[in-house]
Protein backbone atom coordinates (compact mmCIF):
# COMPACT_ATOMS: atom_id res chain seq x y z
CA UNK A 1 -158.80 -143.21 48.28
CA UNK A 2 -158.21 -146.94 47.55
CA UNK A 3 -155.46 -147.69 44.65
CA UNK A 4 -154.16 -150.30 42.94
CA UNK A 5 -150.55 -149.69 41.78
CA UNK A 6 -149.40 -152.15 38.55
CA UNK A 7 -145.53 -152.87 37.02
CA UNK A 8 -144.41 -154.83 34.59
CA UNK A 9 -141.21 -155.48 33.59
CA UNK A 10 -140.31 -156.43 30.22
CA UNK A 11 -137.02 -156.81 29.53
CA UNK A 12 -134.66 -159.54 31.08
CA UNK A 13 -131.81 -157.33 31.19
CA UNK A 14 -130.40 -157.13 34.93
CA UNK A 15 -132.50 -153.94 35.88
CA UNK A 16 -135.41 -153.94 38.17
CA UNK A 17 -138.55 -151.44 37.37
CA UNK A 18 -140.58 -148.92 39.97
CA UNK A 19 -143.88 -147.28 40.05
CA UNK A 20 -145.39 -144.71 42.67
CA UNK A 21 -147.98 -142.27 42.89
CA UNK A 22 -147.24 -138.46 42.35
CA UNK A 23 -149.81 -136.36 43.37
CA UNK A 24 -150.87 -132.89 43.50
CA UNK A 25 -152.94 -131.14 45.67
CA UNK A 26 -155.75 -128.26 45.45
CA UNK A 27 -152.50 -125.81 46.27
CA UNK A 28 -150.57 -127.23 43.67
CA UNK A 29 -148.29 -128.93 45.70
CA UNK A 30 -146.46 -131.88 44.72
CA UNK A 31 -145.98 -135.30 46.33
CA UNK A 32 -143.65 -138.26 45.34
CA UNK A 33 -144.88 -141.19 47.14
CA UNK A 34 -142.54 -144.07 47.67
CA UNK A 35 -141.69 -146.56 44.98
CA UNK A 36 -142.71 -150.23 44.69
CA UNK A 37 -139.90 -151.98 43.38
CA UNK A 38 -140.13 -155.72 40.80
CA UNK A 39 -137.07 -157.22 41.82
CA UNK A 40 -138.87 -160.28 40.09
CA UNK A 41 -137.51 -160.26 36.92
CA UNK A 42 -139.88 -160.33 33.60
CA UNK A 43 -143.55 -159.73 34.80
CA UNK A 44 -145.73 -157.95 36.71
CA UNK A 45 -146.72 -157.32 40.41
CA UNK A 46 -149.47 -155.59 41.80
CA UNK A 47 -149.68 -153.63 45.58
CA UNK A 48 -152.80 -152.51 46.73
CA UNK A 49 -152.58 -148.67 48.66
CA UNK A 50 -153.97 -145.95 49.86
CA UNK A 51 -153.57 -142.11 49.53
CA UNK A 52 -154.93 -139.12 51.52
CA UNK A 53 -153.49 -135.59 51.64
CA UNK A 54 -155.40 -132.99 54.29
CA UNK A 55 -155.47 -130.41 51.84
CA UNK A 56 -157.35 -132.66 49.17
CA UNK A 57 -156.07 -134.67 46.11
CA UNK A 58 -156.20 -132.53 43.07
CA UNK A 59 -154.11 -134.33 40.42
CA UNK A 60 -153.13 -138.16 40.17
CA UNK A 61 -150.14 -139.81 38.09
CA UNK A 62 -147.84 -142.30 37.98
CA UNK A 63 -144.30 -142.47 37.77
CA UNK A 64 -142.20 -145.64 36.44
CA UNK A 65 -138.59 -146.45 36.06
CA UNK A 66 -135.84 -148.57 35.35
CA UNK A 67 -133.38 -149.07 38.07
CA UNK A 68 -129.90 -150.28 38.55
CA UNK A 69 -129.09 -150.84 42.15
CA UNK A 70 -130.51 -147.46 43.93
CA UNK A 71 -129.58 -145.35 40.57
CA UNK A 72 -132.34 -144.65 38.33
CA UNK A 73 -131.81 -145.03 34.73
CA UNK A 74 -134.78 -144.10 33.03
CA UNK A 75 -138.37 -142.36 33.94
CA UNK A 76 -141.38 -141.33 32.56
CA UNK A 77 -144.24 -139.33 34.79
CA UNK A 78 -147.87 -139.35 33.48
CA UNK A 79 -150.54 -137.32 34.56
């Protein structure tokens, strides 16, 4: 399945945001995939993906957050 993954950052406050894929598939089975960081600043950036799971893709979200460093600050997951 082709994807294109969006972030946009809105604050100029030091912190950088993420976005990745979680998925699900037909057993219920979560997946995190790995972030895309905006070390950018204020804005947006765009990466164009792919995902495949053998046992099907069942459910498709996205997670963001704000980061300091490697700690994560804040996080929201929608389905």
């Amino acid at each position: 399945m082709k994807l294109a993954i969006n972030v946009y950052d809105t604050a100029s406050d030091g912190h950088h945001a993420r976005v990745r894929l979680v998925s699900k598939n037909t057993f219920g089975t979560t997946r995190y995939w790995p972030w895309r960081m905006n070390y950018d600043g204020p804005g947006g950036k765009s990466w164009n993906t792919t995902a495949s799971d053998s046992s099907g893709l069942f459910y498709l979200g996205v997670q963001v957050a704000t980061f300091e460093g490697d700690t994560l600050l804040h996080s929201c997951t929608d389905w």
